[in-house]
Protein backbone atom coordinates (compact mmCIF):
# COMPACT_ATOMS: atom_id res chain seq x y z
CA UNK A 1 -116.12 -221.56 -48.68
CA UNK A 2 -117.28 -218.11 -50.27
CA UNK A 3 -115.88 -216.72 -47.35
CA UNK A 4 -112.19 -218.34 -47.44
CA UNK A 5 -112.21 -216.88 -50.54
CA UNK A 6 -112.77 -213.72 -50.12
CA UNK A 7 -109.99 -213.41 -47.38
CA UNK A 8 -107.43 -214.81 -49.70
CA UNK A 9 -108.41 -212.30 -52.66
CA UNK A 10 -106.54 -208.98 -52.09
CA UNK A 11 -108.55 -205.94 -53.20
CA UNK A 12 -107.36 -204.91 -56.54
CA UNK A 13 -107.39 -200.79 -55.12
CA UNK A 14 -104.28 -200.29 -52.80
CA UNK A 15 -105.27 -198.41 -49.44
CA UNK A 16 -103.31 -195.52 -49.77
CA UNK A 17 -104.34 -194.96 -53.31
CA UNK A 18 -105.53 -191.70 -54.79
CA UNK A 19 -109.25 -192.04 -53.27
CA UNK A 20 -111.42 -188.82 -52.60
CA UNK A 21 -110.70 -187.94 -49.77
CA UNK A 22 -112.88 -185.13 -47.93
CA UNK A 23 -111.93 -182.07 -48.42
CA UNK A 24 -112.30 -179.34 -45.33
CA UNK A 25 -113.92 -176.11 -45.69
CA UNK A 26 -110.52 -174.26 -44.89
CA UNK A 27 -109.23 -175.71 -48.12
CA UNK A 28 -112.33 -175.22 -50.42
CA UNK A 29 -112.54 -171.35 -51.53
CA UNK A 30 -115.25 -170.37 -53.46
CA UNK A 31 -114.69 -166.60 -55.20
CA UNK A 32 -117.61 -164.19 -53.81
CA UNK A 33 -120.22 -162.88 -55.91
CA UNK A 34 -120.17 -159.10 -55.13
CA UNK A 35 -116.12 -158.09 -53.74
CA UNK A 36 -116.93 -154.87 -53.03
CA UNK A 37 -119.43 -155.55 -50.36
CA UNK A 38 -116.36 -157.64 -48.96
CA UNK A 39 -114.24 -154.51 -49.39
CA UNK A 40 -116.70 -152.30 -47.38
CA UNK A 41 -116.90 -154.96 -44.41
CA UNK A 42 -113.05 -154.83 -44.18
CA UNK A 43 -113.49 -150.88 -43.98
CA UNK A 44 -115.75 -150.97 -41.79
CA UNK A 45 -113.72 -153.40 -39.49
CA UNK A 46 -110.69 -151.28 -39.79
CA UNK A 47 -112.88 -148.01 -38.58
CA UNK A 48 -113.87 -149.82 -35.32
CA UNK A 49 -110.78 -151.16 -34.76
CA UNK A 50 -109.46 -147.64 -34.88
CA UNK A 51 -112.16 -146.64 -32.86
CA UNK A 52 -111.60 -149.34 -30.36
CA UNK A 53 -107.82 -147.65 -30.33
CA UNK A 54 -109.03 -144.31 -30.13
CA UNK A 55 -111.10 -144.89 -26.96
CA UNK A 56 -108.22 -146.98 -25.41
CA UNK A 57 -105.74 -144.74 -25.79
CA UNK A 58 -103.96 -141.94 -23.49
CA UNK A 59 -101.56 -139.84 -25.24
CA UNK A 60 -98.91 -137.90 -23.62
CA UNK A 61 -97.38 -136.77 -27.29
CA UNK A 62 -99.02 -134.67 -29.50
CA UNK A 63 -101.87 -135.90 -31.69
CA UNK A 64 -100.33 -134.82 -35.04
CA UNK A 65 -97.17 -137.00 -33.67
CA UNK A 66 -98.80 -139.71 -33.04
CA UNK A 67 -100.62 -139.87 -36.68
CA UNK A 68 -97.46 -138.95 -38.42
CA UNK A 69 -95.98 -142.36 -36.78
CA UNK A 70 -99.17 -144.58 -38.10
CA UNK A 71 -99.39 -142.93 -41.75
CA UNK A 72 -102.38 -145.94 -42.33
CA UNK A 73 -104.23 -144.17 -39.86
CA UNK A 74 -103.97 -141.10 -40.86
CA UNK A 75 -106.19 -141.17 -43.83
CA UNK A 76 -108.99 -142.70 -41.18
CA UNK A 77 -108.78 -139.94 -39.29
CA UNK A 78 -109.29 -137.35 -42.06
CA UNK A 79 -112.40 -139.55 -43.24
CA UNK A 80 -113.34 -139.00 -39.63
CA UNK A 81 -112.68 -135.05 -39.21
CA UNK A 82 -114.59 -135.10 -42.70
CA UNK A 83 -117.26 -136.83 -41.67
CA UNK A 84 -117.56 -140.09 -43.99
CA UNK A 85 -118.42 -142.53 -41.33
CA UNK A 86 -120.93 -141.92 -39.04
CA UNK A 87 -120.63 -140.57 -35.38
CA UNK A 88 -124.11 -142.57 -33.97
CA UNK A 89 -122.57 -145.38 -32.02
CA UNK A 90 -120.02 -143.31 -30.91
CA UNK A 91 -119.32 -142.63 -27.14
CA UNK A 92 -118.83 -139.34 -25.10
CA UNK A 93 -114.99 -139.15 -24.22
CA UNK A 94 -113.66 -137.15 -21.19
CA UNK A 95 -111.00 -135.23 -22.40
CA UNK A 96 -107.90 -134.23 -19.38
CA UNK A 97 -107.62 -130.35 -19.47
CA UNK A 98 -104.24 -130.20 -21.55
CA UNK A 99 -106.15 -132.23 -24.56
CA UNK A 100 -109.20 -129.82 -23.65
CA UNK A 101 -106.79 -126.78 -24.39
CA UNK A 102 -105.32 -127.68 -27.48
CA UNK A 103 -108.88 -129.32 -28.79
CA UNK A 104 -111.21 -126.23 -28.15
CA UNK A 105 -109.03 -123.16 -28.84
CA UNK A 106 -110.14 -120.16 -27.05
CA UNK A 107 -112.03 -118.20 -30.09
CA UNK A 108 -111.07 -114.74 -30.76
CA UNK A 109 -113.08 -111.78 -28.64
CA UNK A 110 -115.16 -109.74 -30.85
CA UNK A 111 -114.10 -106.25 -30.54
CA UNK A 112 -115.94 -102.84 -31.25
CA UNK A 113 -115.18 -101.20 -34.83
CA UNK A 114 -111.99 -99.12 -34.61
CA UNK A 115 -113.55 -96.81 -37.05
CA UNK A 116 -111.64 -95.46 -40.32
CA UNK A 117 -107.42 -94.93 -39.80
CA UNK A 118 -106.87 -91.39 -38.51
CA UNK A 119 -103.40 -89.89 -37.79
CA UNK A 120 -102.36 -86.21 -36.68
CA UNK A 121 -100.82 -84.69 -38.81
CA UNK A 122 -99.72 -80.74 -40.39
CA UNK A 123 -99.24 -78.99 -43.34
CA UNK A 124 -97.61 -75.65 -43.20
CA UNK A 125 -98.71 -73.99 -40.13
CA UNK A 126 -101.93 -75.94 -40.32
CA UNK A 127 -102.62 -78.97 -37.80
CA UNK A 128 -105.15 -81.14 -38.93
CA UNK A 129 -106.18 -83.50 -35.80
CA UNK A 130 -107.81 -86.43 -38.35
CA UNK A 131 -106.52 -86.90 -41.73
CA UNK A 132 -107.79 -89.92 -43.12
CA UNK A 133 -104.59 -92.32 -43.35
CA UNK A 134 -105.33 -94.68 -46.75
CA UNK A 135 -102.22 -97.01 -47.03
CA UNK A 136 -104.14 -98.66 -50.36
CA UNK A 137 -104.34 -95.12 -52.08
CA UNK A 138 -102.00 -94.55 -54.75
CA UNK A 139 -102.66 -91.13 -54.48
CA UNK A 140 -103.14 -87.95 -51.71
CA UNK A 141 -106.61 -86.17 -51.70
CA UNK A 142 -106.68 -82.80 -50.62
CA UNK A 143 -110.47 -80.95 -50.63
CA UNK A 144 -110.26 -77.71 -52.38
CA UNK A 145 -111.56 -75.47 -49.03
CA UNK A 146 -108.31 -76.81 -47.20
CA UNK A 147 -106.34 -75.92 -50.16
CA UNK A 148 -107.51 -72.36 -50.48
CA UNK A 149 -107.57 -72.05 -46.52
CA UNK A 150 -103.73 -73.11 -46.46
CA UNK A 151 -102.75 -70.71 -49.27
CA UNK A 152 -99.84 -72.92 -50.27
CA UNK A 153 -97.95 -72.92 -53.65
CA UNK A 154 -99.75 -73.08 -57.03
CA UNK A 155 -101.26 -76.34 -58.31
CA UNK A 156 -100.27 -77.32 -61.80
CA UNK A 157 -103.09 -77.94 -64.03
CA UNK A 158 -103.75 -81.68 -64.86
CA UNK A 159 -106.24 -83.32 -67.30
CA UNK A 160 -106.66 -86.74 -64.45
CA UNK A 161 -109.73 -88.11 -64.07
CA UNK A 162 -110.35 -89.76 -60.44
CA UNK A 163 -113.10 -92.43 -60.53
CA UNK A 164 -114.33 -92.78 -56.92
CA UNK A 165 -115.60 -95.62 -55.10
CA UNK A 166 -119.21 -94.36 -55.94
CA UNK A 167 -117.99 -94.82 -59.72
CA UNK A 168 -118.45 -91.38 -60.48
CA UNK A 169 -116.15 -89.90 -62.13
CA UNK A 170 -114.30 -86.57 -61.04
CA UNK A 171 -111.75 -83.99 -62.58
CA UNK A 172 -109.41 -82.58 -60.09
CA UNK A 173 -108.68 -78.73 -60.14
CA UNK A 174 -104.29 -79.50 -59.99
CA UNK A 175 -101.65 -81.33 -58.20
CA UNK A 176 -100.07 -79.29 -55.49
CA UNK A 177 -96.23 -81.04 -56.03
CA UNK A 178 -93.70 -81.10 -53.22
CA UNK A 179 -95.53 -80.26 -49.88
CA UNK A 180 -93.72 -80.48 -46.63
CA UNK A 181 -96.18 -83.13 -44.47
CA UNK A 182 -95.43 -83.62 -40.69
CA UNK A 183 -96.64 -86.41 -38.97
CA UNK A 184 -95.38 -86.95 -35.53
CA UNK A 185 -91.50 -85.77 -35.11
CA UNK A 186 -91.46 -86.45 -39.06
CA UNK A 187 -91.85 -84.50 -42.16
CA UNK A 188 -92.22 -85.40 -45.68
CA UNK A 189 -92.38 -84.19 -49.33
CA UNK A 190 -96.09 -85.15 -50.55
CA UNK A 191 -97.49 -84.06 -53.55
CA UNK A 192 -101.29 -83.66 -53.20
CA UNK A 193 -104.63 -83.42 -55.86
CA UNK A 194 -106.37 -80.97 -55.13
CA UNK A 195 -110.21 -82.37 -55.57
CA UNK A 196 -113.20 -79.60 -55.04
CA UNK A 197 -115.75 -82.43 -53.32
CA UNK A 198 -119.01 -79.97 -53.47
């Protein structure tokens, strides 16, 4: 009889009602302890995907074109060139010979020292085959001995002091104002102080 019963009693819970159900893992988020270390992994996932790219790919544009169209990558690839990630489980790439070109620019030949700037020039009836050619001087030197030797003009007197690169410090015996200078086909007005360099 117990069990007549118990068929004709209806539970007093519906079915459908609000029971716990299970809930799935894809539902159930838990917050992480540390986020940064969660940061770093997704850093480091986006550097080998961009590696993974970077070995796959075969460009027929420029580089800099092809990182001004993917601005997100660009900032990888400066971390790269400034070495922030590390090159170990990298892979040796053969390069065609138009990358190889614009990659390894031919360096510039070392040449012999051209010595100081000489130019022929003359003064007068003098030719002097190597006058030293300054173009940072704000002034022209002329040694006393050439002066005298030329026999040009007088030099006014001057009270200029000439510190030279030595840092000693040097009065000059005058200017010579207004000589006529030819170098080449022409001539020019220079006015010279006259330094006695004994």
């Amino acid at each position: 009889m117990n069990e007549q019963v118990a068929e004709q009693v209806e539970p007093l819970v519906p079915e459908n009602s609000n029971r716990e159900k299970p809930v799935s893992n894809a539902q159930m988020v838990i917050p992480a302890h540390f986020p940064q270390r969660l940061v770093k992994q997704k850093k480091a996932d986006q550097y080998k995907k961009f590696m993974e790219m970077l070995r796959q790919i075969q460009l027929n544009i420029p580089l800099m074109d092809a990182l001004r169209e993917m601005p997100g990558y660009a900032k990888m690839m400066k971390d790269l060139m400034s070495r922030k990630f590390d090159f170990q489980d990298l892979s040796i790439i053969t390069l065609t010979q138009t990358c190889s070109a614009v990659v390894a620019k031919p360096m510039a030949q070392k040449m012999s020292d051209p010595g100081s700037f000489t130019i022929p020039c003359t003064i007068e009836s003098y030719a002097f085959a190597k006058a030293l050619c300054d173009l940072g001087a704000s002034i022209n030197l002329m040694p006393q001995a050439v002066y005298t030797k030329l026999g040009i003009g007088r030099a006014r007197p001057t009270s200029m002091l000439l510190q030279l690169a030595d840092h000693t410090v040097k009065r000059p015996t005058g200017i010579l104002d207004d000589a006529l200078v030819q170098v080449g086909k022409f001539v020019f007005l220079a006015d010279f102080v006259i330094l006695d360099c004994q």
